[in-house]
Protein backbone atom coordinates (compact mmCIF):
# COMPACT_ATOMS: atom_id res chain seq x y z
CA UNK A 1 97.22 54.45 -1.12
CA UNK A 2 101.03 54.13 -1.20
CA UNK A 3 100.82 51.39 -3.81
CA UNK A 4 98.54 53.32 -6.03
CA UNK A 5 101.16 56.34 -5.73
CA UNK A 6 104.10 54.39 -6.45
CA UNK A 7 102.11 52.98 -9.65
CA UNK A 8 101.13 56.83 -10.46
CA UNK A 9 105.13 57.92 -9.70
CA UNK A 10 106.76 55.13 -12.03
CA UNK A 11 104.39 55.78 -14.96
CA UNK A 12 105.99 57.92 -17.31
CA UNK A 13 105.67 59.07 -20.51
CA UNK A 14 108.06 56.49 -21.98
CA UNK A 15 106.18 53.74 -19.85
CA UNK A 16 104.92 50.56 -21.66
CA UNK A 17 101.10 50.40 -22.17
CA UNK A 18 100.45 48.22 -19.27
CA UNK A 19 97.24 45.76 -19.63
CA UNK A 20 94.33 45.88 -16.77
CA UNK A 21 92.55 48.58 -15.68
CA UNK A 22 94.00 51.60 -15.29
CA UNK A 23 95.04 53.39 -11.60
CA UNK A 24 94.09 56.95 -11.05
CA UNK A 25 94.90 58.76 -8.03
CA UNK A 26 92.15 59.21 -6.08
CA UNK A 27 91.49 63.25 -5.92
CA UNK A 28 93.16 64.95 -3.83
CA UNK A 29 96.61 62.69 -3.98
CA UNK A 30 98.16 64.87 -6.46
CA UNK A 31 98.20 67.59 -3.10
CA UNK A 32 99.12 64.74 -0.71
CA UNK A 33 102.62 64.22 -3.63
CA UNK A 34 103.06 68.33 -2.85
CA UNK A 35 103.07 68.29 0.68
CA UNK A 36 105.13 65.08 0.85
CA UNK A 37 107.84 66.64 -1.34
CA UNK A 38 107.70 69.21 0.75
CA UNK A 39 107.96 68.08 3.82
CA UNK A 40 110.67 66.42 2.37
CA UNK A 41 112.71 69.70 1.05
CA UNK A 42 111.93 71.14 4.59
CA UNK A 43 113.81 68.71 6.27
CA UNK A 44 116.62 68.55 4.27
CA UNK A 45 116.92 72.65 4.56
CA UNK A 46 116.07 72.13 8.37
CA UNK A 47 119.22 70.00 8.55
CA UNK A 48 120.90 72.59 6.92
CA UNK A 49 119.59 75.46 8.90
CA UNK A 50 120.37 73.45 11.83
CA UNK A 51 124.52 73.83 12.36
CA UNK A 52 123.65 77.70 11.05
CA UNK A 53 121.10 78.91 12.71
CA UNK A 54 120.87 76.29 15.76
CA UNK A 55 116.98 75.56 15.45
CA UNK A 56 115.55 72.78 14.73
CA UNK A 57 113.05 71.56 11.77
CA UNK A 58 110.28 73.07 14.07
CA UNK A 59 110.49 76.14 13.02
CA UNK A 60 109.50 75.53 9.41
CA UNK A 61 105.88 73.61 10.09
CA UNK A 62 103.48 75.88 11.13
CA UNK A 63 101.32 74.01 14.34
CA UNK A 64 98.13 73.04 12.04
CA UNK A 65 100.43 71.00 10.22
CA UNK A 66 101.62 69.30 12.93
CA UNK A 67 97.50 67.71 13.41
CA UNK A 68 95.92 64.99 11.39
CA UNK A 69 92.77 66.77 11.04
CA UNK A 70 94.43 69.41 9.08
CA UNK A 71 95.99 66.88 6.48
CA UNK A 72 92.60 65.60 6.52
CA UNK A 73 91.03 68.69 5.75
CA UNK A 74 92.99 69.24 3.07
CA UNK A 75 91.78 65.78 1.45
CA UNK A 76 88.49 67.04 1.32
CA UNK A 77 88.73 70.21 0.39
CA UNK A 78 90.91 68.62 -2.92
CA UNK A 79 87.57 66.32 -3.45
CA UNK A 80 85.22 69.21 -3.01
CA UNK A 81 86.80 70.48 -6.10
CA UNK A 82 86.47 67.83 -8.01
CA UNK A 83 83.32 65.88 -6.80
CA UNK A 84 80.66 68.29 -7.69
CA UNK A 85 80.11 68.60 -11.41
CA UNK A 86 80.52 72.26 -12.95
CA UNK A 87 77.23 72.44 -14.31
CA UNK A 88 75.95 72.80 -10.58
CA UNK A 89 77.41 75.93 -9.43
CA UNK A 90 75.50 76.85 -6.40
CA UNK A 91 76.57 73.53 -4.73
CA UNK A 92 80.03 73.25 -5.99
CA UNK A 93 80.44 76.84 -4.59
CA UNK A 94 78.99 75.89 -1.10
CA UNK A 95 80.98 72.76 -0.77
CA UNK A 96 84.39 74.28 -1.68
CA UNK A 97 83.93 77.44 0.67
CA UNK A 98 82.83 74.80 3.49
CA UNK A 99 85.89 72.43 3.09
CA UNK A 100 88.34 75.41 2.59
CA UNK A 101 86.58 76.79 5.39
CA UNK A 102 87.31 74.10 7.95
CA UNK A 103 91.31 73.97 6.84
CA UNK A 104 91.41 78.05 7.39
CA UNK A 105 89.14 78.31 10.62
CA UNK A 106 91.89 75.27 11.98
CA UNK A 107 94.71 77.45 11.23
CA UNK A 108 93.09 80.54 12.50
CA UNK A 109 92.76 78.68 15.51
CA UNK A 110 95.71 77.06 16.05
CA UNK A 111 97.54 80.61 15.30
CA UNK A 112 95.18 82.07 18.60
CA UNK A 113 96.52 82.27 22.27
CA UNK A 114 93.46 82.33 24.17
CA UNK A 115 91.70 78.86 24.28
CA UNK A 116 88.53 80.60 24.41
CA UNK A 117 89.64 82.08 20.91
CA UNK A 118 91.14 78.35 19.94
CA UNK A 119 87.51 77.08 21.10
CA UNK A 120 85.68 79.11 18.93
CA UNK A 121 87.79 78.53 15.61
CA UNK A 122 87.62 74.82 16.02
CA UNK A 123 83.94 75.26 16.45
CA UNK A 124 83.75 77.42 13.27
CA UNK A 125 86.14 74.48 11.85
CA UNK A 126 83.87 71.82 13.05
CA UNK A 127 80.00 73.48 11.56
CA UNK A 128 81.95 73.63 8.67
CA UNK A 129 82.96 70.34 8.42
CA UNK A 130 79.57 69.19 9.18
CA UNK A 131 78.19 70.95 6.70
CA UNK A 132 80.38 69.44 3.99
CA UNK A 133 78.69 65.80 5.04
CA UNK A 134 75.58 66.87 4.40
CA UNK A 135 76.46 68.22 1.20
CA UNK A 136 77.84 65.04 0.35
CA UNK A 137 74.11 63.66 1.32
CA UNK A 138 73.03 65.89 -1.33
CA UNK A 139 75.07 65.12 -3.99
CA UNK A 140 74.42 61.16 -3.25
CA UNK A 141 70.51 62.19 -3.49
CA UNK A 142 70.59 63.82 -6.45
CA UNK A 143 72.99 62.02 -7.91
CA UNK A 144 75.19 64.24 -8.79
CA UNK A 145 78.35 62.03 -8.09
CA UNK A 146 78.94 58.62 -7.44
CA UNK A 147 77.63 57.19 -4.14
CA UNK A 148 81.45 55.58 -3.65
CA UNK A 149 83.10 58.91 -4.23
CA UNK A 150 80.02 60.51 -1.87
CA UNK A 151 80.61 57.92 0.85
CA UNK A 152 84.45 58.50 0.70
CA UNK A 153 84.58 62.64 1.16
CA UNK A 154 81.42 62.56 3.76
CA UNK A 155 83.81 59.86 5.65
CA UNK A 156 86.68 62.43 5.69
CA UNK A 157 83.81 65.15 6.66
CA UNK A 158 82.88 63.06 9.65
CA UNK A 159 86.81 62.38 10.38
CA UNK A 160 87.38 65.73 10.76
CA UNK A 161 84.30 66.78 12.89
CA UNK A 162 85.38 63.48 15.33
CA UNK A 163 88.96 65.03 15.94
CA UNK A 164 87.88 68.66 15.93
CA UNK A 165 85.33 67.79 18.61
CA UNK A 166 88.20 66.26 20.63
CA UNK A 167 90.16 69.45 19.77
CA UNK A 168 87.21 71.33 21.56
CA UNK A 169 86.76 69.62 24.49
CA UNK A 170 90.70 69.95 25.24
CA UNK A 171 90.32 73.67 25.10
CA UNK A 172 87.76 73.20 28.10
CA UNK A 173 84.16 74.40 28.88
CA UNK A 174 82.96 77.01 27.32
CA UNK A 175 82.91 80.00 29.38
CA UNK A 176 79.91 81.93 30.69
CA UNK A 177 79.24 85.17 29.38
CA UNK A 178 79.18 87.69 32.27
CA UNK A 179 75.82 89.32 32.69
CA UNK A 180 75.21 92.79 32.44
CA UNK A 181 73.76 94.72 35.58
């Protein structure tokens, strides 16, 4: 991915036609570029912040940020909005409220105190994110989209409902709802 960034960053305007086939990013790099930058001009401000204020570059990332399954998240949800043509609506709709859903319900969740409340948003996060690889199944069925580009967000889909089941069981068993007498 780096390499086909660089190639994407040194193209310019001015650039010489280059013979070959042409590299695109793959969707959702444009958004990885953002949050690199970034990350980037957070750290340099942390630095700055630093002999000010005293605190350190923790302060400025907020603690979904600070999880893989979150930058994951946000891959897919970039694809979702790209990988279902316009034309279908209804499933273009479902698949960008799922992915977005999975990136907000993480936040939510990481934002909670109670681990019972943590539990239940990375639940949430993780139907969600289930539900966005079986859309994928449907666009590959249909045809909709290419099977690569189909294979490549349902393996993000299923990347994010492997770490966000791990995120579950750390928050412990689910607890027993008291019964009413």
């Amino acid at each position: 991915m780096s390499a086909e960034l660089s190639l994407v960053q040194q193209a310019g305007a001015d650039a010489p036609a280059v013979s070959g086939p042409i590299v695109r990013p793959r969707p959702g790099a444009e958004l990885a570029l953002a949050l690199a930058a970034s990350a980037r001009a957070s750290l340099s401000l942390g630095h700055a912040e630093d002999a000010a204020t005293g605190r350190g570059n923790e302060s400025l990332v907020l603690d979904a940020e600070k999880l893989t399954v979150y930058h994951v998240a946000l891959e897919l949800q970039c694809m979702a909005n790209t990988l279902v043509p316009s034309v279908n609506r209804v499933l273009r709709d479902q698949f960008e409220r799922a992915s977005l859903s999975v990136i907000l319900n993480l936040a939510e969740g990481c934002g909670r105190v109670s681990r019972r409340q943590r539990r239940y948003h990375f639940g949430v996060a993780r139907g969600s994110a289930t539900e966005c690889a079986a859309l994928t199944d449907v666009l590959r069925l249909r045809r909709l989209t290419p099977a690569s580009e189909c294979f490549r967000a349902r393996s993000l889909a299923v990347r994010c409902v492997q770490m966000l089941t791990k995120l579950v069981e750390r928050m412990g068993p689910a607890e027993a709802k008291a019964e009413a007498s």
